[in-house]
Protein backbone atom coordinates (compact mmCIF):
# COMPACT_ATOMS: atom_id res chain seq x y z
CA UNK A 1 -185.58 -79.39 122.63
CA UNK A 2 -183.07 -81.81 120.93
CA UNK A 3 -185.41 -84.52 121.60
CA UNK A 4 -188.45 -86.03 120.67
CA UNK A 5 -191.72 -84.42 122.65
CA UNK A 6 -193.50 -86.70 124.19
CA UNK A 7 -196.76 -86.92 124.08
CA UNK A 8 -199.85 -88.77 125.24
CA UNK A 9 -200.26 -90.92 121.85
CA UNK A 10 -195.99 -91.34 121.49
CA UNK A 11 -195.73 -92.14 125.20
CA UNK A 12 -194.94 -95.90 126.39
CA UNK A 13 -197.16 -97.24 129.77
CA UNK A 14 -194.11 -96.64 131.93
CA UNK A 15 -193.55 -93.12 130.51
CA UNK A 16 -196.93 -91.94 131.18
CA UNK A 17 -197.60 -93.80 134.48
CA UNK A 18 -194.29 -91.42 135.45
CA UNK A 19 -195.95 -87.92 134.17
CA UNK A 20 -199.06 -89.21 135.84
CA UNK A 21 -197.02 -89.53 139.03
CA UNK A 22 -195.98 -86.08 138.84
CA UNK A 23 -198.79 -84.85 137.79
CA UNK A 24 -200.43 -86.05 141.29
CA UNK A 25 -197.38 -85.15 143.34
CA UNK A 26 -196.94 -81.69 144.84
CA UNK A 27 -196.20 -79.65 142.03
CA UNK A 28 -199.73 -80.93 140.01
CA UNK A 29 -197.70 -80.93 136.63
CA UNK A 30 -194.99 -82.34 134.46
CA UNK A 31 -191.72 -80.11 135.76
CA UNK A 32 -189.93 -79.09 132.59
CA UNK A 33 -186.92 -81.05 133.08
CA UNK A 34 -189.14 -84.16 133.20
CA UNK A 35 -190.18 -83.97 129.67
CA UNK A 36 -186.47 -84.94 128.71
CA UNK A 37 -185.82 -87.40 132.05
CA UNK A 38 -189.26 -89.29 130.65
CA UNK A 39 -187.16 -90.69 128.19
CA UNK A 40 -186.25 -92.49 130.92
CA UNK A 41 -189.37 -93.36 132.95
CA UNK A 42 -187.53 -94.44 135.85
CA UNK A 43 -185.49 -92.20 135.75
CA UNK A 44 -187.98 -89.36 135.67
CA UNK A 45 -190.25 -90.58 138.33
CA UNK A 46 -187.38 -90.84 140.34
CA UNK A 47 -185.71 -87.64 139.86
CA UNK A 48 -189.18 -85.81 139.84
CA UNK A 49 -189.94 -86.98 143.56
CA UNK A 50 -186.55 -86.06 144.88
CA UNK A 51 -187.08 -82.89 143.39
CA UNK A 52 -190.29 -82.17 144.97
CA UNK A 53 -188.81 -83.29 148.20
CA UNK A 54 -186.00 -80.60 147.56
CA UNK A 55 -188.25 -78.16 146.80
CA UNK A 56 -190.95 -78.03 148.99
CA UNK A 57 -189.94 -80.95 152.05
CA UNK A 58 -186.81 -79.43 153.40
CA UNK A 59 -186.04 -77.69 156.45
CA UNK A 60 -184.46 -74.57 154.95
CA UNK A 61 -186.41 -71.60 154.29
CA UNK A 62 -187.85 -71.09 150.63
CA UNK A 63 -185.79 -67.94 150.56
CA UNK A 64 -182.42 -70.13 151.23
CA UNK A 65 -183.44 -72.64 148.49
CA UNK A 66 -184.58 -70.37 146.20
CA UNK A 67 -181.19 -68.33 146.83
CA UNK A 68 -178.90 -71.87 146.19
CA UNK A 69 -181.37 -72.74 142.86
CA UNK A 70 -180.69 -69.40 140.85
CA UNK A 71 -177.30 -68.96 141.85
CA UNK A 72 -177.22 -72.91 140.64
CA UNK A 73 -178.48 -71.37 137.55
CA UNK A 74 -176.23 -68.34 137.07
CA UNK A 75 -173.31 -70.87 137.54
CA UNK A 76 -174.38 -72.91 135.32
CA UNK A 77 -175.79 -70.11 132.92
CA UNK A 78 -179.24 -71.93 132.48
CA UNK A 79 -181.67 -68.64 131.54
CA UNK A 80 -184.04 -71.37 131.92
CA UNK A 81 -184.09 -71.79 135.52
CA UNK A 82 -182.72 -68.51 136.11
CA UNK A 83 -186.29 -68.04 134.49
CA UNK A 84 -188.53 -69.96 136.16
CA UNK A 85 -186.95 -69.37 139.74
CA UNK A 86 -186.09 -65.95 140.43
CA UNK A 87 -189.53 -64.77 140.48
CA UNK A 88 -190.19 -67.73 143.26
CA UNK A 89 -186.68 -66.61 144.95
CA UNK A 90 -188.36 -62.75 145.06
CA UNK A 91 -191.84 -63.97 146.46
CA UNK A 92 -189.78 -66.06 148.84
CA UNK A 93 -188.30 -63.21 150.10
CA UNK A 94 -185.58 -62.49 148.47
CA UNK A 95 -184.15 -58.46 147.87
CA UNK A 96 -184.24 -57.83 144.19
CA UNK A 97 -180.95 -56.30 144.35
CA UNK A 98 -179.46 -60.06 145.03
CA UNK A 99 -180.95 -60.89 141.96
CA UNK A 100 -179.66 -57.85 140.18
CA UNK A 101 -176.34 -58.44 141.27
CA UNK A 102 -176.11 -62.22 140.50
CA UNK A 103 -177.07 -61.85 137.36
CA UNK A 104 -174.75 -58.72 136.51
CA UNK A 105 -172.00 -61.50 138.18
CA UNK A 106 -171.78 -59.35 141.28
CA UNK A 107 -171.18 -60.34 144.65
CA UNK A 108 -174.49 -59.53 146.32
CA UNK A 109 -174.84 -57.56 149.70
CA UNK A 110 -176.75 -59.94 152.41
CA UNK A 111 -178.48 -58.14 154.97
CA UNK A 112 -179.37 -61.77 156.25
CA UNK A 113 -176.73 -63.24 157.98
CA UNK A 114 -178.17 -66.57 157.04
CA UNK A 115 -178.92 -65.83 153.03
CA UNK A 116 -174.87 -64.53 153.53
CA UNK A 117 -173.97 -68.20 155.15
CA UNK A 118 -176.40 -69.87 151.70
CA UNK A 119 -174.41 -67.80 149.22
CA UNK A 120 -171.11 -68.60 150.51
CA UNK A 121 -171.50 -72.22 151.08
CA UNK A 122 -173.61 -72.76 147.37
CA UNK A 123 -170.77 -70.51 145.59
CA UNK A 124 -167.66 -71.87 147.02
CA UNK A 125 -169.29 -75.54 146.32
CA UNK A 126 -170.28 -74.17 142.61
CA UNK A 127 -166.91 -72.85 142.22
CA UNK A 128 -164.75 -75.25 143.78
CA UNK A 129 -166.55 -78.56 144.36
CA UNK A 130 -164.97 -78.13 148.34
CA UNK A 131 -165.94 -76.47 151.44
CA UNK A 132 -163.09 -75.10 153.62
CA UNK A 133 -163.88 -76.59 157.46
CA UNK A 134 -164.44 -72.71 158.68
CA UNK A 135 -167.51 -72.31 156.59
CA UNK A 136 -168.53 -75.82 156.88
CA UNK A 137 -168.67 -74.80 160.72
CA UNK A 138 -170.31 -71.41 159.59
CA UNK A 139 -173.12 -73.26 157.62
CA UNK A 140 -174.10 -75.45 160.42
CA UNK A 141 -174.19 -73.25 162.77
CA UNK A 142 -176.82 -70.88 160.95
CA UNK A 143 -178.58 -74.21 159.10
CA UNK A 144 -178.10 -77.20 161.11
CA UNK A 145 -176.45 -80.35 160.35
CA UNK A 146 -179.54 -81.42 158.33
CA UNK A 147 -180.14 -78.14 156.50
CA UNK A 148 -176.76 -78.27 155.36
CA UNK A 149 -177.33 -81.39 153.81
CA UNK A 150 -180.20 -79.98 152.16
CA UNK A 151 -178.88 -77.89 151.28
CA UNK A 152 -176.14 -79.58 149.24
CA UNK A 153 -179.36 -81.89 147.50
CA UNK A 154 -180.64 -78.42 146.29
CA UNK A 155 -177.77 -77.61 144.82
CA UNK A 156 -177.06 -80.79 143.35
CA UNK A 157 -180.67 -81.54 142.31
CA UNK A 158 -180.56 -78.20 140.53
CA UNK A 159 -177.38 -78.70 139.07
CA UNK A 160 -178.97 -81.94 137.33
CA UNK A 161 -181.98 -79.42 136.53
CA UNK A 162 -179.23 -76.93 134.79
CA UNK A 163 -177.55 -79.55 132.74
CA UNK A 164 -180.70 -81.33 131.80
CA UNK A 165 -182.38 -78.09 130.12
CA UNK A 166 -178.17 -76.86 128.98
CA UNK A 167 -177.69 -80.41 127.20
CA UNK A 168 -181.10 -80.55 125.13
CA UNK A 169 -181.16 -77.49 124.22
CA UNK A 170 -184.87 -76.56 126.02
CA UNK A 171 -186.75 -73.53 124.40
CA UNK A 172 -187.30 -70.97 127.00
CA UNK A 173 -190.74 -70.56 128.76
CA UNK A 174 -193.15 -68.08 126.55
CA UNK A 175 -192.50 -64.92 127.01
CA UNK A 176 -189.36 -65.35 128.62
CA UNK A 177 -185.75 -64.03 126.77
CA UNK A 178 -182.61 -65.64 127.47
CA UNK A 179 -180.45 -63.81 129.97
CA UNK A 180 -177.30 -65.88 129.83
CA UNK A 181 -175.66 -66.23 126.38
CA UNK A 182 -175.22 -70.00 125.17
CA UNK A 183 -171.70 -70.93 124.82
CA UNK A 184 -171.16 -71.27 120.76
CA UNK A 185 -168.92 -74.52 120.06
């Protein structure tokens, strides 16, 4: 990582009172992302609870987040979360052959009309930053109002998530390889 780990002896009051708020908060850990965001204490603590809100509070099902977080990733080419979320995407639900084809920058095949409705609304936003008014329509009618609006906050949430780990450069998890190549500048 391009910045300084923190740890418990380098870490300011505020700093650790955030990682100690994680830490007790629904995941039970530091998130990865966090131990950049720390540098910013605020910052962390506040990013860290709207994440676990995204990720475990909403209304969509963990298949539909889980679907909008690695396709997040494979926008964004973050191996990283690509990493540390498709195997939660496949327990979720998801068919591996989604995965297979996301990451080969395929199209998938939905059998789920809903996962279909997830894919189109999270790509189009990825790829444009807009939503045409038919699939708006389309999205609420399989989500709801308020899963569509979760739906955005997952994707931006992860998007944050993706740039964090992109920008500083974040080793990837042990035993993990990195299946998106990093842009050389």
């Amino acid at each position: 990582m391009r910045l300084t780990e923190l740890t418990e002896a380098n870490m300011t009051q505020a700093q650790r009172e955030a990682a100690a708020e994680a830490i007790a908060g629904v995941r039970g850990r530091v998130p990865g992302p966090m131990r950049a965001w720390l540098h910013s204490p605020i910052f962390a603590a506040r990013a860290q609870n709207l994440g676990g809100f995204l990720r475990y509070g909403t209304t969509l099902a963990p298949v539909a987040s889980e679907l909008a977080i690695i396709l997040t990733a494979r926008h964004a080419s973050s191996s990283y979360v690509w990493n540390s979320h498709l195997k939660e995407a496949l327990e979720a639900g998801l068919d591996p052959a989604i995965g297979e084809a996301l990451l080969a920058n395929r199209e998938p095949e939905f059998a789920d009309p809903m996962l279909r409705v997830v894919f189109d609304y999270a790509n189009t936003l990825l790829a444009t930053r807009h939503i045409p008014q038919a699939l708006h329509e389309r999205a609420v009618a399989a989500l709801g109002e308020t899963g569509v609006v979760e739906l955005v906050g997952v994707i931006g949430y992860y998007s944050l998530v993706t740039l964090t780990v992109n920008a500083f450069d974040f080793a990837m998890q042990p035993g993990r390889e990195k299946v998106f190549p990093t842009p050389s500048t």
